[in-house]
N, C-alpha and C. Protein backbone atom coordinates (compact mmCIF):
# COMPACT_ATOMS: atom_id res chain seq x y z
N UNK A 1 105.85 147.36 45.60
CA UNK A 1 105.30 146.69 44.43
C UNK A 1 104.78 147.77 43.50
N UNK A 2 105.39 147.74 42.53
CA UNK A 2 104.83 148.69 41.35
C UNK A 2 103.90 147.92 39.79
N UNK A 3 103.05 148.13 40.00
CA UNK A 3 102.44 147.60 38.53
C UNK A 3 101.33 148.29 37.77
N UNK A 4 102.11 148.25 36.11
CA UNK A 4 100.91 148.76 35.26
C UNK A 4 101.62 150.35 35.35
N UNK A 5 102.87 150.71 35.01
CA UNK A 5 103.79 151.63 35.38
C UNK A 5 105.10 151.49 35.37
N UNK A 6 105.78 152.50 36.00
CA UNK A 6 107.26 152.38 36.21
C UNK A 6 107.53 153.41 37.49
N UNK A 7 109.17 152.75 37.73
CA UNK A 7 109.57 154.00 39.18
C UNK A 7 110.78 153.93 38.88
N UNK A 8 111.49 155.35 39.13
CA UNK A 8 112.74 155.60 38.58
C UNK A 8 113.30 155.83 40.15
N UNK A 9 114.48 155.34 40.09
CA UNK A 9 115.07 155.36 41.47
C UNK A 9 116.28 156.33 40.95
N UNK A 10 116.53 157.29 41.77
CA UNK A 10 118.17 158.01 41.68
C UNK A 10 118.24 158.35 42.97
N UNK A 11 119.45 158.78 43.30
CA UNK A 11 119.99 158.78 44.46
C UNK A 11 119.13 160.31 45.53
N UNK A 12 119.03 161.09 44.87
CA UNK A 12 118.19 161.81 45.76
C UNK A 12 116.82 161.88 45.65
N UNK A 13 115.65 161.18 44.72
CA UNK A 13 114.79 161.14 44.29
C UNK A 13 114.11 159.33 44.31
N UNK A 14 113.08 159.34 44.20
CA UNK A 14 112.43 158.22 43.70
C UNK A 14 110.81 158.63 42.76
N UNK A 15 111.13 158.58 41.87
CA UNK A 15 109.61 159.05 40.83
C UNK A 15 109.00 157.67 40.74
N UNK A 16 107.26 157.56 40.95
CA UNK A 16 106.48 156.24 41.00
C UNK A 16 105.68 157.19 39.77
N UNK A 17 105.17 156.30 38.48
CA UNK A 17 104.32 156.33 37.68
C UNK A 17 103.44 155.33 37.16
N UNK A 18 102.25 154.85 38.60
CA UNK A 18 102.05 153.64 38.07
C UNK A 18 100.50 153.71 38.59
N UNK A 19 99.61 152.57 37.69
CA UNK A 19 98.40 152.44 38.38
C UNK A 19 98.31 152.02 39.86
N UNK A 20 99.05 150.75 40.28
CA UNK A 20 99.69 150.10 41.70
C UNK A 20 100.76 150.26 42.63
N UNK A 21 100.88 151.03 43.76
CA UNK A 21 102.10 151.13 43.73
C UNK A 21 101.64 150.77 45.46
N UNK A 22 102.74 149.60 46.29
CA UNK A 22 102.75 149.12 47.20
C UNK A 22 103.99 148.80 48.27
N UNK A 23 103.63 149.33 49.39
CA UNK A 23 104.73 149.16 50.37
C UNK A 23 104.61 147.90 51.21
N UNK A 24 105.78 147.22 50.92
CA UNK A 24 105.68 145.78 51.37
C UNK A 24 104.85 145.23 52.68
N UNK A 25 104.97 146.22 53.55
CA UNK A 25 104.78 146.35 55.15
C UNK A 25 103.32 146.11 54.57
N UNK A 26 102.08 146.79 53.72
CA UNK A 26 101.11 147.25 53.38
C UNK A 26 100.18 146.17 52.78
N UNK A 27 100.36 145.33 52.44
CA UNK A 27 100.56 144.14 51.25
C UNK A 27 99.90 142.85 52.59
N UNK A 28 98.78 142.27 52.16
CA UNK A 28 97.74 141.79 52.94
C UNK A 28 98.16 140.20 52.48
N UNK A 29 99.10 139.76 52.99
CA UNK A 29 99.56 138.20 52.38
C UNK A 29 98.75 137.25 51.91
N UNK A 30 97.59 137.21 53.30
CA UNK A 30 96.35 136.48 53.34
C UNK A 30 95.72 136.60 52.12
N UNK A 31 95.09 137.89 52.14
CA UNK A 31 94.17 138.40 50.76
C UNK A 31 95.05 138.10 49.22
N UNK A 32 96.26 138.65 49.35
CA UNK A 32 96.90 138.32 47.69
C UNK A 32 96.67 136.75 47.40
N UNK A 33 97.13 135.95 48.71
CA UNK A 33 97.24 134.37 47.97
C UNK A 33 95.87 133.88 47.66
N UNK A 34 94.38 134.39 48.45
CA UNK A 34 92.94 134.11 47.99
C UNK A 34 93.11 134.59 46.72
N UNK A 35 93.44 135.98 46.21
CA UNK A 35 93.13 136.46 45.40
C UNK A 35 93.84 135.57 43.70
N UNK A 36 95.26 134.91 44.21
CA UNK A 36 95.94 134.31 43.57
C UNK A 36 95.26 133.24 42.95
N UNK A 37 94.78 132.41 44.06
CA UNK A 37 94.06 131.29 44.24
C UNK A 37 92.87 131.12 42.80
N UNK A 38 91.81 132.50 43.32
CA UNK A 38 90.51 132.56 42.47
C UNK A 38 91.42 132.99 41.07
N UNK A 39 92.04 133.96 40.77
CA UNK A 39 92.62 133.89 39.26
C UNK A 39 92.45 132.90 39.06
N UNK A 40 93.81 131.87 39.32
CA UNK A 40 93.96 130.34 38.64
C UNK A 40 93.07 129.62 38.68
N UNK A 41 92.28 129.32 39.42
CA UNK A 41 90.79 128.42 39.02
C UNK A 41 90.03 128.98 37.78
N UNK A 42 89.50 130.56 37.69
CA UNK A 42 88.98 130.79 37.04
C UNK A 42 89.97 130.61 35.37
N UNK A 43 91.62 131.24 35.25
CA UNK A 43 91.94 130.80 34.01
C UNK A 43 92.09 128.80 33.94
N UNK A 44 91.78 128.33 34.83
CA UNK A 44 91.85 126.71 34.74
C UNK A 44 91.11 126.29 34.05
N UNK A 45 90.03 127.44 34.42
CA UNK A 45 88.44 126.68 33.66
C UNK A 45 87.97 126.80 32.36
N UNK A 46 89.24 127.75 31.87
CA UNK A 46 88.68 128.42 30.40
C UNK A 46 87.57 128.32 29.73
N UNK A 47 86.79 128.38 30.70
CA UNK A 47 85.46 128.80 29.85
C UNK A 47 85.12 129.89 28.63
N UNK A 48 84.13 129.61 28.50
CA UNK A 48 84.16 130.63 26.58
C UNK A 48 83.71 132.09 27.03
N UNK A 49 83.12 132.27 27.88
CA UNK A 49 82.55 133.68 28.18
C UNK A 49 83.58 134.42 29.43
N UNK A 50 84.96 133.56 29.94
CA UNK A 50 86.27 134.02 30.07
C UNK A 50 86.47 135.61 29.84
N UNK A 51 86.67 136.40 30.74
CA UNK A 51 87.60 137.72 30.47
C UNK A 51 88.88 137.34 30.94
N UNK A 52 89.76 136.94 29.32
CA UNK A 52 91.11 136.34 29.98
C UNK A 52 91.62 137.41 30.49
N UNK A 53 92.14 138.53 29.77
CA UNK A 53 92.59 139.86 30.38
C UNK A 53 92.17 139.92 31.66
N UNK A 54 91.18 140.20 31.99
CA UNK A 54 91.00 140.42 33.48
C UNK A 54 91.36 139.48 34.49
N UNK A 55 90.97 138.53 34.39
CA UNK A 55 91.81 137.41 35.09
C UNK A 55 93.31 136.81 35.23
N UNK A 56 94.02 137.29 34.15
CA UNK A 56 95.36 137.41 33.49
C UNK A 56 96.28 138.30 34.74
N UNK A 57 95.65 139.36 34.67
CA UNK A 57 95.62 141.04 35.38
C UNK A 57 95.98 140.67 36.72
N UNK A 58 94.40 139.98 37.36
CA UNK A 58 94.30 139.63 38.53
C UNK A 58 95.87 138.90 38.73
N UNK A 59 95.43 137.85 38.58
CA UNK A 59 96.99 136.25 38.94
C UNK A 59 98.00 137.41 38.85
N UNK A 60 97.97 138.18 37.61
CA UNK A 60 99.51 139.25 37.83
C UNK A 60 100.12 140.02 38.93
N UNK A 61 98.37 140.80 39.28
CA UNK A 61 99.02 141.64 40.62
C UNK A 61 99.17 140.91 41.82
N UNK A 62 98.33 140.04 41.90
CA UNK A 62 98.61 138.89 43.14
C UNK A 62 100.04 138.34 43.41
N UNK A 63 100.49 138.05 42.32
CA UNK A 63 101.87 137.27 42.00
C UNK A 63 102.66 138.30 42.49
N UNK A 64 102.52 139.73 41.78
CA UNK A 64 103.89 140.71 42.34
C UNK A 64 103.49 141.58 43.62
N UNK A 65 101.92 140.90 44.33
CA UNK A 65 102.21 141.46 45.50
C UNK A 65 102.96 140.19 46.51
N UNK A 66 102.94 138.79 46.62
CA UNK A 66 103.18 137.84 46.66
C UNK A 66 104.76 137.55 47.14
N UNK A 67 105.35 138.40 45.44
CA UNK A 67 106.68 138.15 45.68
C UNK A 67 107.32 139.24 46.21
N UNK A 68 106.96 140.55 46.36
CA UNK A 68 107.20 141.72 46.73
C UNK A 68 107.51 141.63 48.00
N UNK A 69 106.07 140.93 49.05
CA UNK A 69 105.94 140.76 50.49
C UNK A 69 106.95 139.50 50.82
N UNK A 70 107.34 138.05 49.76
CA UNK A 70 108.55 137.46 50.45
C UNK A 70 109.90 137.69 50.09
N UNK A 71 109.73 138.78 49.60
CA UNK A 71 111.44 139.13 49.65
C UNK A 71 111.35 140.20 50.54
N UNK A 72 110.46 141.19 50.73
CA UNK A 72 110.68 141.89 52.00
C UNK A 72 110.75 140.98 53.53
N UNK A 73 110.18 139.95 53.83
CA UNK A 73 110.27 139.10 54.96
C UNK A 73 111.38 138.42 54.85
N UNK A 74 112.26 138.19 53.56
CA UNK A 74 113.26 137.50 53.83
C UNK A 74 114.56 138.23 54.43
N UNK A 75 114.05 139.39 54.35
CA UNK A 75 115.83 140.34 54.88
C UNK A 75 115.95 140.68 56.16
C-alpha cells in the first residue's frame, strides 16, 4: 500500500516515494476497518467544527489499506 506518494516499479528496481508505504502481510485488518468505521461516522456527522481533510485522509488510508490486504488474501 502506497499513499500520499508514488512507486516506480522496473524490472530490476522498485523506487517507493511516499508518506505510507505498506506490506500487505503488515496491514492490521482489524485496526484499518475500526479506523474506517470512526472516519465515516465522524464525516456522517458533518458537524461545523469538522476537519474534513483530516477525516477525508483518515477513510482514505483505511480504504487503501483495506483493499491492499483483500487482494493480497485473495491470491
Amino acid at each position: 500500500a502506497v499513499a500520499f506518494g508514488f512507486a516506480e516499479v522496473l524490472p530490476d528496481a522498485v523506487t517507493v516515494l511516499a508518506q505510507i508505504a505498506e506490506r500487505p502481510e503488515d496491514i492490521d485488518v482489524a485496526r484499518a476497518e475500526a479506523a474506517r468505521k470512526r472516519a465515516e461516522e465522524r464525516l456522517a456527522r458533518n458537524e461545523a467544527d469538522l476537519d474534513y481533510a483530516r477525516a477525508r485522509t483518515a477513510f482514505d488510508k483505511a480504504m487503501l489499506r483495506l483493499q491492499v490486504a483483500s487482494r493480497s488474501r485473495a491470491r
